[in-house]
N, C-alpha and C. Protein backbone atom coordinates (compact mmCIF):
# COMPACT_ATOMS: atom_id res chain seq x y z
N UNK A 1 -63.87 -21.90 195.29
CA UNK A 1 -62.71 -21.80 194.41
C UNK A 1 -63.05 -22.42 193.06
N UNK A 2 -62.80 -21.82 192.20
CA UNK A 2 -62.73 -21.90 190.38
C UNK A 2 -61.77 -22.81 189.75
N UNK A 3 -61.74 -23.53 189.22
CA UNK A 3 -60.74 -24.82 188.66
C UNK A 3 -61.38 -24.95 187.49
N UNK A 4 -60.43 -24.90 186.75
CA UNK A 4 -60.51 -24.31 185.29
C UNK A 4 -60.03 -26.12 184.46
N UNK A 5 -60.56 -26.39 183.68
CA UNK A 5 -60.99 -27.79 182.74
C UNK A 5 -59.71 -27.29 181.61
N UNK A 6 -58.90 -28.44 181.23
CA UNK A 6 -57.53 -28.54 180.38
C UNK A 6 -58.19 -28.66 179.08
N UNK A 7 -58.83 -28.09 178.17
CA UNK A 7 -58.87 -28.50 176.25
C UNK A 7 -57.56 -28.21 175.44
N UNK A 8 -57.82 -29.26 174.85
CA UNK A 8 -56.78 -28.98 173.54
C UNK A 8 -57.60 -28.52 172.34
N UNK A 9 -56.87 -27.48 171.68
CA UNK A 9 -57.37 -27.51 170.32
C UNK A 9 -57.52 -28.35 169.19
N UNK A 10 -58.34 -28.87 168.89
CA UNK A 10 -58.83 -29.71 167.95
C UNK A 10 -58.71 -29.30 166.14
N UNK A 11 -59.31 -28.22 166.36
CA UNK A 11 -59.81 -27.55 164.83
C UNK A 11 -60.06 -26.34 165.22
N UNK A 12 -59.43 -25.15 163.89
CA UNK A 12 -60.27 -24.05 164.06
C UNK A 12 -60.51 -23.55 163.00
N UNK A 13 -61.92 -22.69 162.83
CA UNK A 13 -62.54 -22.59 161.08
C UNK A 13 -62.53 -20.85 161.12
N UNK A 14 -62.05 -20.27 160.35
CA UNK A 14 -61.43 -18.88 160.01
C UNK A 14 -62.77 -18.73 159.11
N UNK A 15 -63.93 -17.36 159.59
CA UNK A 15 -64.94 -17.07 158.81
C UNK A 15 -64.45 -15.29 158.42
N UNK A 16 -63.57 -15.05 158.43
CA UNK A 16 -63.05 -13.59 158.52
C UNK A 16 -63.25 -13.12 159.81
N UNK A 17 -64.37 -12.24 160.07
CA UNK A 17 -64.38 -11.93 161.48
C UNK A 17 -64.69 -12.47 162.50
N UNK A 18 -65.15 -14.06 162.57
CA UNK A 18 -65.30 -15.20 163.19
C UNK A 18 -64.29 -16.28 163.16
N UNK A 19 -63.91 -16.31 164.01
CA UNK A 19 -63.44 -17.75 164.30
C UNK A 19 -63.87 -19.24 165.53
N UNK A 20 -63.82 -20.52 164.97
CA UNK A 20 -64.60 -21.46 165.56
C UNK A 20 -63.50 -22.46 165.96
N UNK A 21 -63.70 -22.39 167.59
CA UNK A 21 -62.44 -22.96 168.06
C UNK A 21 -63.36 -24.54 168.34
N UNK A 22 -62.58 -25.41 168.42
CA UNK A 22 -63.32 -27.05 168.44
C UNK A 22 -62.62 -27.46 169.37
N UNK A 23 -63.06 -27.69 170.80
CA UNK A 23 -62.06 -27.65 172.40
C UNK A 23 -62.43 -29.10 172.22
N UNK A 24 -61.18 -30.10 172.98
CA UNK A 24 -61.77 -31.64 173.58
C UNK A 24 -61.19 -31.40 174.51
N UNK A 25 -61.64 -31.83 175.65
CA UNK A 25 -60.46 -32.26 176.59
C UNK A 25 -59.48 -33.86 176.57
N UNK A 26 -58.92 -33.38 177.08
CA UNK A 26 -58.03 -34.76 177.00
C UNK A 26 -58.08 -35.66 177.69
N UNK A 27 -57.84 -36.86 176.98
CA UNK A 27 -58.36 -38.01 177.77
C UNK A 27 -57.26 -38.42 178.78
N UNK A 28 -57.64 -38.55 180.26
CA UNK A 28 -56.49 -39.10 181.19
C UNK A 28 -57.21 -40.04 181.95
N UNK A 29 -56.47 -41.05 182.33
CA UNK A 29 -57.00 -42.17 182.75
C UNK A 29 -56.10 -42.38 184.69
N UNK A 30 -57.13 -42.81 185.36
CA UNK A 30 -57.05 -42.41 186.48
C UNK A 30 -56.61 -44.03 187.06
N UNK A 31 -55.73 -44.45 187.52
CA UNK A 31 -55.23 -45.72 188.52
C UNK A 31 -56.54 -46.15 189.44
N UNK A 32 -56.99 -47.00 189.79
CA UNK A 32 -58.10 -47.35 190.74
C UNK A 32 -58.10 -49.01 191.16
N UNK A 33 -57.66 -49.03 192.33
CA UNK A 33 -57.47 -50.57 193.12
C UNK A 33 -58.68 -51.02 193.09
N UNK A 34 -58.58 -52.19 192.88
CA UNK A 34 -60.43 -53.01 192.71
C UNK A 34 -60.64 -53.43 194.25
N UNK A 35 -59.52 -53.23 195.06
CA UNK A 35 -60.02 -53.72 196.41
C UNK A 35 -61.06 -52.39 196.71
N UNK A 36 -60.36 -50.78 196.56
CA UNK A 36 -61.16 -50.01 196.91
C UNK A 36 -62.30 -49.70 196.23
N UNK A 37 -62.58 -50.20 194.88
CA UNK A 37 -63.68 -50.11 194.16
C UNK A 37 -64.63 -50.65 194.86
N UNK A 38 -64.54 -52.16 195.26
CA UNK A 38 -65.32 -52.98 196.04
C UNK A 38 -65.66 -52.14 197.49
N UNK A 39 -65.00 -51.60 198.30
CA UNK A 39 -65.09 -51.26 199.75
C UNK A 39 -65.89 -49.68 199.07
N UNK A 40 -65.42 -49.13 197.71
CA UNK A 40 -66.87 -48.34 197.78
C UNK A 40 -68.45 -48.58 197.21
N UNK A 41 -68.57 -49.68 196.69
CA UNK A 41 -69.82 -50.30 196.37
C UNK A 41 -70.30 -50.83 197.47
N UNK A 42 -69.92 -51.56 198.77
CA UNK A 42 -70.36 -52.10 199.85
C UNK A 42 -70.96 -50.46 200.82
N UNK A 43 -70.44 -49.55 200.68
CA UNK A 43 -70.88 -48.39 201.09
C UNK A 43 -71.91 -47.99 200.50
N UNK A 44 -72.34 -48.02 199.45
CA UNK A 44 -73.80 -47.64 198.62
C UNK A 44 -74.41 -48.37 198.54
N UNK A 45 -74.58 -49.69 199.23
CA UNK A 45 -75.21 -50.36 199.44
C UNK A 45 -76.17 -49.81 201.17
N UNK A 46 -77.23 -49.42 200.01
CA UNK A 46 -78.37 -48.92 201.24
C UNK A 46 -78.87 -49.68 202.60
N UNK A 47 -79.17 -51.40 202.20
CA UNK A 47 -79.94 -52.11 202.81
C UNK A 47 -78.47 -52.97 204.20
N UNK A 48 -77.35 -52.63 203.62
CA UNK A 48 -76.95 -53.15 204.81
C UNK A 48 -76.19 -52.25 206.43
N UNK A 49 -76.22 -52.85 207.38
CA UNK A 49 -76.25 -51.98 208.22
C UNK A 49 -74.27 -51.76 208.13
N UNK A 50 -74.18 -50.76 209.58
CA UNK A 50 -73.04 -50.49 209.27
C UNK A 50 -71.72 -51.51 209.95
N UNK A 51 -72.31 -52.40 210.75
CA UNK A 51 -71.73 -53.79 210.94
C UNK A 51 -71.25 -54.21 209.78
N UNK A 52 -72.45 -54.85 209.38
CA UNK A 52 -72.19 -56.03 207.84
C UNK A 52 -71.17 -54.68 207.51
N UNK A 53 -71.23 -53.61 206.83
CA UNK A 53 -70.20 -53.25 206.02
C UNK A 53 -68.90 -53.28 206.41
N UNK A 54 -68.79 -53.02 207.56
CA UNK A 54 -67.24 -52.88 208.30
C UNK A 54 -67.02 -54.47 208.46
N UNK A 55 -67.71 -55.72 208.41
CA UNK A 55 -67.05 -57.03 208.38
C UNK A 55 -66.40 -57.29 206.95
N UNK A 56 -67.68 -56.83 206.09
CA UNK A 56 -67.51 -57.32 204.73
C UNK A 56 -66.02 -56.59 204.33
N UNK A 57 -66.07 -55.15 204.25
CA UNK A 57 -64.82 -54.61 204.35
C UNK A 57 -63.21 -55.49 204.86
N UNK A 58 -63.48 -55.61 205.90
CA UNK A 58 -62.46 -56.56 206.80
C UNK A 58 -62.05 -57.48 205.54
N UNK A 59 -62.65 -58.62 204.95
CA UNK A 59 -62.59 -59.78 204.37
C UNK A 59 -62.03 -59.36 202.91
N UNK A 60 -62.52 -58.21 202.14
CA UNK A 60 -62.14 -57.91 201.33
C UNK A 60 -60.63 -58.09 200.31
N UNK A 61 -59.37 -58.37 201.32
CA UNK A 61 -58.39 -58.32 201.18
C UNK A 61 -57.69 -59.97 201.24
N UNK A 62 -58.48 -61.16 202.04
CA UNK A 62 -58.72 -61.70 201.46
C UNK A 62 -59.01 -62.66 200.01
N UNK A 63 -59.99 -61.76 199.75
CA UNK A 63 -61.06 -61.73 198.58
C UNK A 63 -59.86 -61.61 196.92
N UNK A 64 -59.23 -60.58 197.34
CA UNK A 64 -58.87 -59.84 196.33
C UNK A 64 -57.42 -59.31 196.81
N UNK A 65 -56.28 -60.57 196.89
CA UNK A 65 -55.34 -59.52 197.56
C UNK A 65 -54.14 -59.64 196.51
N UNK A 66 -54.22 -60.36 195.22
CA UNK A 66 -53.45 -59.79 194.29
C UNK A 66 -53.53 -59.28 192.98
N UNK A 67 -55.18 -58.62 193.11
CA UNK A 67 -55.59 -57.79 191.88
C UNK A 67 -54.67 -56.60 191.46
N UNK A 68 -54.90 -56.57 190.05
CA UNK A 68 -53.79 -55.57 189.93
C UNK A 68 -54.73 -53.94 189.52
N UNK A 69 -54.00 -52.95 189.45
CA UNK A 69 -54.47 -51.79 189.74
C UNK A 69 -55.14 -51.37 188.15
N UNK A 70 -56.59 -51.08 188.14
CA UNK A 70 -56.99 -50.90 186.99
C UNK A 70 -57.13 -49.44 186.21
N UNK A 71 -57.11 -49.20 185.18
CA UNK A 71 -57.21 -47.99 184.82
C UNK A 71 -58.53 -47.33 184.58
N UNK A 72 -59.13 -46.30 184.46
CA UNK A 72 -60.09 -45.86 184.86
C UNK A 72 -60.01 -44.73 183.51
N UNK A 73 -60.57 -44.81 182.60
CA UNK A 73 -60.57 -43.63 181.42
C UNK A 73 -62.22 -43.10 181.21
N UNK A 74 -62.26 -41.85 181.39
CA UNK A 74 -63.09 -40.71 181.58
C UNK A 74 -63.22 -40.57 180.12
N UNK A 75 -64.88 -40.43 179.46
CA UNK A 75 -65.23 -39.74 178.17
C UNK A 75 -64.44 -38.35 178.58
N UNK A 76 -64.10 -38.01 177.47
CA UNK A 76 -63.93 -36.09 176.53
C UNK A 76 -65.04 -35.58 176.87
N UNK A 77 -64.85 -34.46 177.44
CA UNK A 77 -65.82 -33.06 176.79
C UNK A 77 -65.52 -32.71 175.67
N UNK A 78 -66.32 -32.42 174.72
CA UNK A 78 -66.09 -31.83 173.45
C UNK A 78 -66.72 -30.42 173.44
N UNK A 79 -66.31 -29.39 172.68
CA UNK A 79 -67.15 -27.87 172.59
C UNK A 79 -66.56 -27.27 171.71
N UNK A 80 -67.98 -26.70 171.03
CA UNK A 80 -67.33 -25.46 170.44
C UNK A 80 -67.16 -24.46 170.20
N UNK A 81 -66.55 -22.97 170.25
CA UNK A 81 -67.03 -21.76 170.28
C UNK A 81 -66.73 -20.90 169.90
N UNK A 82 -67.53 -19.62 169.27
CA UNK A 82 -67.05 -19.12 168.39
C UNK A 82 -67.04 -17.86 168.85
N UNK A 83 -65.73 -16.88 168.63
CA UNK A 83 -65.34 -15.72 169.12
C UNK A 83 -64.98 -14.89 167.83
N UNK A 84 -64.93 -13.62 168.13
CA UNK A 84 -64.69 -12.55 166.97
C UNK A 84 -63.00 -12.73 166.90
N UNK A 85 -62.49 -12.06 165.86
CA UNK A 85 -60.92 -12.20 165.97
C UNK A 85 -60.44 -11.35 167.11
N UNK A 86 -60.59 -10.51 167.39
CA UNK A 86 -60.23 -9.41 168.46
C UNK A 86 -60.24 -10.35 169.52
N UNK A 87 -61.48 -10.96 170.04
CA UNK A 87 -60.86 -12.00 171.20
C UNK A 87 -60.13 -13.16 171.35
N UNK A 88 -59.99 -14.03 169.76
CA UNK A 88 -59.25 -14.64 169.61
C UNK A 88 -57.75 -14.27 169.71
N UNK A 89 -57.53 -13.08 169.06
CA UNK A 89 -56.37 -12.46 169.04
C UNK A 89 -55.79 -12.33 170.69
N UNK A 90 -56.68 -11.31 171.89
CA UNK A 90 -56.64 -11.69 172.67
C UNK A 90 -56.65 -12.67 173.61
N UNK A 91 -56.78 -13.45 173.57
CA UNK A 91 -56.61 -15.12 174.05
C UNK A 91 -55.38 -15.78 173.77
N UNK A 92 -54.68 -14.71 172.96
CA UNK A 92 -52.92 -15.62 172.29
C UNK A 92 -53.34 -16.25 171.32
N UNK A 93 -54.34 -15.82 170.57
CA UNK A 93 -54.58 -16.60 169.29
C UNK A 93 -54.08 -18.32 168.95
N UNK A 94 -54.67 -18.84 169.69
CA UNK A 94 -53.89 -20.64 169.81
C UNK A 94 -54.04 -20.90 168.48
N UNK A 95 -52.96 -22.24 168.27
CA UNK A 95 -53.05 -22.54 167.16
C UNK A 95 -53.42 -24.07 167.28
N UNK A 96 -54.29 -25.17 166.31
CA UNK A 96 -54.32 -26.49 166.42
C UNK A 96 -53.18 -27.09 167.38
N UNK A 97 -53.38 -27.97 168.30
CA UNK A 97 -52.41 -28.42 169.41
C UNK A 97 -52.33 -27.81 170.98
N UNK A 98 -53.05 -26.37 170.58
CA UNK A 98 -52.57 -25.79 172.10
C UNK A 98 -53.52 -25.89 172.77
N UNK A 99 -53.21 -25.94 174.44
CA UNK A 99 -53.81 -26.41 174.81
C UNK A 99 -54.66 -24.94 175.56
N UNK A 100 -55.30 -25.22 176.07
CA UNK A 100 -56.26 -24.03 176.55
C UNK A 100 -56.99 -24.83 178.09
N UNK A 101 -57.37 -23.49 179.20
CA UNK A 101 -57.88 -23.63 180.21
C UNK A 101 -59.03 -23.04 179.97
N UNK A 102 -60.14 -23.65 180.32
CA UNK A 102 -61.85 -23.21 180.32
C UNK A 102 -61.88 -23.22 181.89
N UNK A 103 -62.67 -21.84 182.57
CA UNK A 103 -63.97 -22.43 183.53
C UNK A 103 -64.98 -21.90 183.59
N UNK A 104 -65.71 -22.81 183.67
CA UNK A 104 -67.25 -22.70 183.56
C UNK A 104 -67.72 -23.15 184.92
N UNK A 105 -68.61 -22.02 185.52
CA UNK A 105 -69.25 -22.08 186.91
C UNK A 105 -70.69 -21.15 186.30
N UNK A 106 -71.43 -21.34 187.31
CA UNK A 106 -72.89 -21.02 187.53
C UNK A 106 -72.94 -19.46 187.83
N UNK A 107 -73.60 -18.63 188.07
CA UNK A 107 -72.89 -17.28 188.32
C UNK A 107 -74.86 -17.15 188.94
């Protein structure tokens, strides 16, 4: 299944029969408990067996039981691309602000 990436329009540069759309995506920032941050670093931890992890786990809460929930902000994709007017036109011709769906898969 195909899941298509949210850009907003940034900028667009009018060459007559070219136009250059300037996509970012938008920045959203994701909630992430530091207890579970921790219980997934003790998992990528190669050298210990799967005991130690399930104790260390256990204690965790402990450790950390009134951290508060941190935010998690992801760099932008940035892109840019340039289409004839005919497909711009077709596309609903966006204007600066709108937002647009990309997907990009391997074919």
């Amino acid at each position: 299944m195909q899941e298509g990436l949210e850009f907003i329009v940034r900028s667009i540069t009018d060459n007559g029969s070219l136009l250059t759309l300037l996509l970012q995506q938008e920045i959203r920032t994701e909630p992430v408990d530091q207890a579970e941050m921790l219980k997934q670093r003790i998992d990528s931890i190669k050298e210990l067996d799967e005991d130690t992890k399930a104790i260390m786990k256990k204690i965790i809460p402990a450790i950390v039981p009134f951290q508060h929930v941190q935010h998690v902000t992801y760099s932008p994709i940035q892109m840019s691309i340039t289409v004839t007017r005919q497909v711009y036109e077709r596309i609903g011709s966006p204007r600066v602000g709108d937002t647009l769906i990309v997907t990009i898969q391997k074919v």
